[in-house]
Every structure is written in structure tokens, then in C-alpha cells.
Protein backbone atom coordinates (compact mmCIF):
# COMPACT_ATOMS: atom_id res chain seq x y z
CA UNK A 1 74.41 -93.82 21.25
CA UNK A 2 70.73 -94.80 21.52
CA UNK A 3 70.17 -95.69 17.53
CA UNK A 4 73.89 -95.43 16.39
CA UNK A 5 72.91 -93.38 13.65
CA UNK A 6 74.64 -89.97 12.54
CA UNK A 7 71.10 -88.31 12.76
CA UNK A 8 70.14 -89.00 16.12
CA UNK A 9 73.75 -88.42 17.51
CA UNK A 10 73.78 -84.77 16.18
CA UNK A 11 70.28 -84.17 17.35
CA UNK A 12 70.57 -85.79 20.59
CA UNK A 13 73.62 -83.38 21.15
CA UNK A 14 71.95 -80.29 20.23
CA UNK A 15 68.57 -81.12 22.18
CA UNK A 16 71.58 -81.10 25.09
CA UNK A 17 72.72 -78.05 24.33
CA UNK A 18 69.86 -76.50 23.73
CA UNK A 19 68.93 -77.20 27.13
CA UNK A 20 72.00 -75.25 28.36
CA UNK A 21 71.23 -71.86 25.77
CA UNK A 22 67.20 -71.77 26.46
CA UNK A 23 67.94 -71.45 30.56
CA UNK A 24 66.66 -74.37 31.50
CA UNK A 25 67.33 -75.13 35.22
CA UNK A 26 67.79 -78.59 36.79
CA UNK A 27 69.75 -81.41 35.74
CA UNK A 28 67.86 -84.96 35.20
CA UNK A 29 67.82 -87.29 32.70
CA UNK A 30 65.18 -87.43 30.12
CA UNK A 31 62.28 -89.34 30.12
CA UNK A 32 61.88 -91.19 26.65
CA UNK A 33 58.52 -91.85 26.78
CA UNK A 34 57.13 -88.55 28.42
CA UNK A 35 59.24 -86.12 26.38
CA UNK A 36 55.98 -84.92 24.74
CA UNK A 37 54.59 -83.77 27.96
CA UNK A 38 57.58 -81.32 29.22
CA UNK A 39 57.56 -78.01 27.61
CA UNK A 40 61.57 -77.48 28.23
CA UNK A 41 62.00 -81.04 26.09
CA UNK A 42 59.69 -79.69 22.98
CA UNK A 43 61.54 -76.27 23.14
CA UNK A 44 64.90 -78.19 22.93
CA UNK A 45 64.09 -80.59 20.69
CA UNK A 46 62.23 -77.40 18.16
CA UNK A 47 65.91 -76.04 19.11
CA UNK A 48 68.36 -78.61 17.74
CA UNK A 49 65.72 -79.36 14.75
CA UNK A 50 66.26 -75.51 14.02
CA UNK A 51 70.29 -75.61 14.67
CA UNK A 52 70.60 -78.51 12.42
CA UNK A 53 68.58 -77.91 9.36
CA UNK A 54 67.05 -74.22 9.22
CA UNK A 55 63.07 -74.54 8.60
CA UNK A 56 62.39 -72.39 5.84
CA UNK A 57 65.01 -74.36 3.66
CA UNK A 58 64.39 -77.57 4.79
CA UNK A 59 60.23 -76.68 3.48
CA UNK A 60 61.37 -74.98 0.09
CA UNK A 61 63.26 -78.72 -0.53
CA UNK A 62 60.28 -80.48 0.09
CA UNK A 63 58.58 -78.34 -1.69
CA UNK A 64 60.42 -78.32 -4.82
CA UNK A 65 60.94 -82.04 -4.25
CA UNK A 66 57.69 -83.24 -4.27
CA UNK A 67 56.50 -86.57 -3.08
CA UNK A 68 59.45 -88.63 -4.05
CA UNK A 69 62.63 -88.20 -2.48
CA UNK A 70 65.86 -89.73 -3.91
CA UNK A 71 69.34 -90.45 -2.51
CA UNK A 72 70.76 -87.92 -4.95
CA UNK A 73 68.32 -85.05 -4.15
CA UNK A 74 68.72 -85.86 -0.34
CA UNK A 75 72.72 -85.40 -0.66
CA UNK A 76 72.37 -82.20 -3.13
CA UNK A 77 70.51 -80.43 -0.52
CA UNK A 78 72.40 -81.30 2.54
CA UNK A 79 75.56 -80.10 0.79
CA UNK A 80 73.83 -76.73 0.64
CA UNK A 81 72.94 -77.28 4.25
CA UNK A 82 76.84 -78.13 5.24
CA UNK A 83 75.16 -81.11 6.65
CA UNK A 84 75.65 -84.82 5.98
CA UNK A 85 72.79 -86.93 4.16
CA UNK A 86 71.91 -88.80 7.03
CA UNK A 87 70.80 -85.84 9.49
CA UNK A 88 68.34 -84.43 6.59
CA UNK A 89 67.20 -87.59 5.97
CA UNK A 90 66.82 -88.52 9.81
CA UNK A 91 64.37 -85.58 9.90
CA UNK A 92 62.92 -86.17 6.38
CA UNK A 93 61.85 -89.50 8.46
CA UNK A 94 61.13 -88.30 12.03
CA UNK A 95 58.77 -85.50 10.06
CA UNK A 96 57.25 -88.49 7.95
CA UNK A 97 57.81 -86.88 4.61
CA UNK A 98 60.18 -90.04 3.69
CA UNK A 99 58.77 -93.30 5.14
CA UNK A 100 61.33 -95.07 7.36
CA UNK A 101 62.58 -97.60 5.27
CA UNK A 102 63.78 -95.48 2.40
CA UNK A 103 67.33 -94.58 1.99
CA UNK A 104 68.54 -96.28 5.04
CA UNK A 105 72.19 -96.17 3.81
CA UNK A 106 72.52 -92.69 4.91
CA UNK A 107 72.13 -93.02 8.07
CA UNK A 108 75.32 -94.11 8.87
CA UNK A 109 76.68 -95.51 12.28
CA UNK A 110 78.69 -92.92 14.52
CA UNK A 111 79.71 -95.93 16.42
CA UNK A 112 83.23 -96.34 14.24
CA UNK A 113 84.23 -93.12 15.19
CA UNK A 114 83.27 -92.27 18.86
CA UNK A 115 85.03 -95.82 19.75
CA UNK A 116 88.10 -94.33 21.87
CA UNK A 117 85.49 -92.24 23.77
CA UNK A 118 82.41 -94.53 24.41
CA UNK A 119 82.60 -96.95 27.66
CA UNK A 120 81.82 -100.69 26.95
């Protein structure tokens, strides 16, 4: 629940996973500001980027796209992703193709509906 966001929950689950599927041994808690310097946290993180919006597809929208992104193009193309808006965006942002403060209303909270199951 780091950002709230419906991005960063998804990925944040599938880095997790990914963990679990590439072998990797050990259980400790990540580091936030060293995860560029373990090779186990790139592969997981290059693992739930891949599990959540395939590559190619994700580069063949921006490339048809172009430079300017809009909320209606965003939501076309994660409906033929079976994705919401918000994780293609999220990525769209963490890749800086779309700069941070554009289309912020996708990125909607997860909060609401994890509330029976978070601790407080």
C-alpha cells in the first residue's frame, strides 16, 4: 500500500511473485533505495513489468502513439491488454514516456477496496 495506486499494487504483487517463480532463495524485505543494486530485484521487477503489460505491445502503442498520449488512447489500449488504465499508465510514467503529472485520474486508489484486509 506504499502509493495507494492500482499500478503500483499490481506491480508490487507480481515483483513478489516473481520472486517465488525465478527461484530466488531467502526471505527479507526489500530495500527501497538499493533495489537497483540486487540482480534478483531487477529480474523481478523486468518480471512483473513483463506479466503485466507484454513488451512488444506495450512498444508498438507507443509507437503508433507518438509523443502525445491521451486518456482515451491510454484506456483503448489497456482494454486490449485486459488491463486497467492506471497500470499502463503507471508504466507509461515509471518508463518516462508520459511525464508524471499527466492523466493522474487513472491511477486510482486500491485503498477502497483492500479495506477489510489491510491492518490500521
Amino acid at each position: 500500500m506504499r502509493y495507494d495506486r492500482i499500478d503500483s499494487f499490481w506491480f508490487t504483487l507480481l515483483h513478489e511473485l516473481a520472486h517465488i517463480v525465478l527461484g530466488h532463495q531467502g526471505a527479507y524485505l526489500d530495500n527501497l533505495e538499493a533495489l537497483a543494486e540486487n540482480g534478483e530485484e531487477q529480474a523481478a521487477n523486468q518480471q512483473a513489468a513483463h506479466w503485466l503489460i507484454e513488451t512488444q505491445a506495450l512498444n508498438n502503442f507507443v509507437s503508433k502513439t507518438g509523443k502525445f498520449f491521451s486518456r482515451r488512447a491510454v484506456e483503448e489500449f489497456a482494454q486490449t491488454q485486459h488491463r486497467h488504465p492506471g497500470i499502463i499508465l503507471g508504466r507509461l510514467h515509471h518508463e518516462e514516456i508520459v511525464p508524471q503529472k499527466n492523466l493522474r485520474a487513472l491511477l486510482v486508489k486500491v485503498s477502497p477496496l483492500l479495506e477489510q484486509w489491510i491492518d490500521k
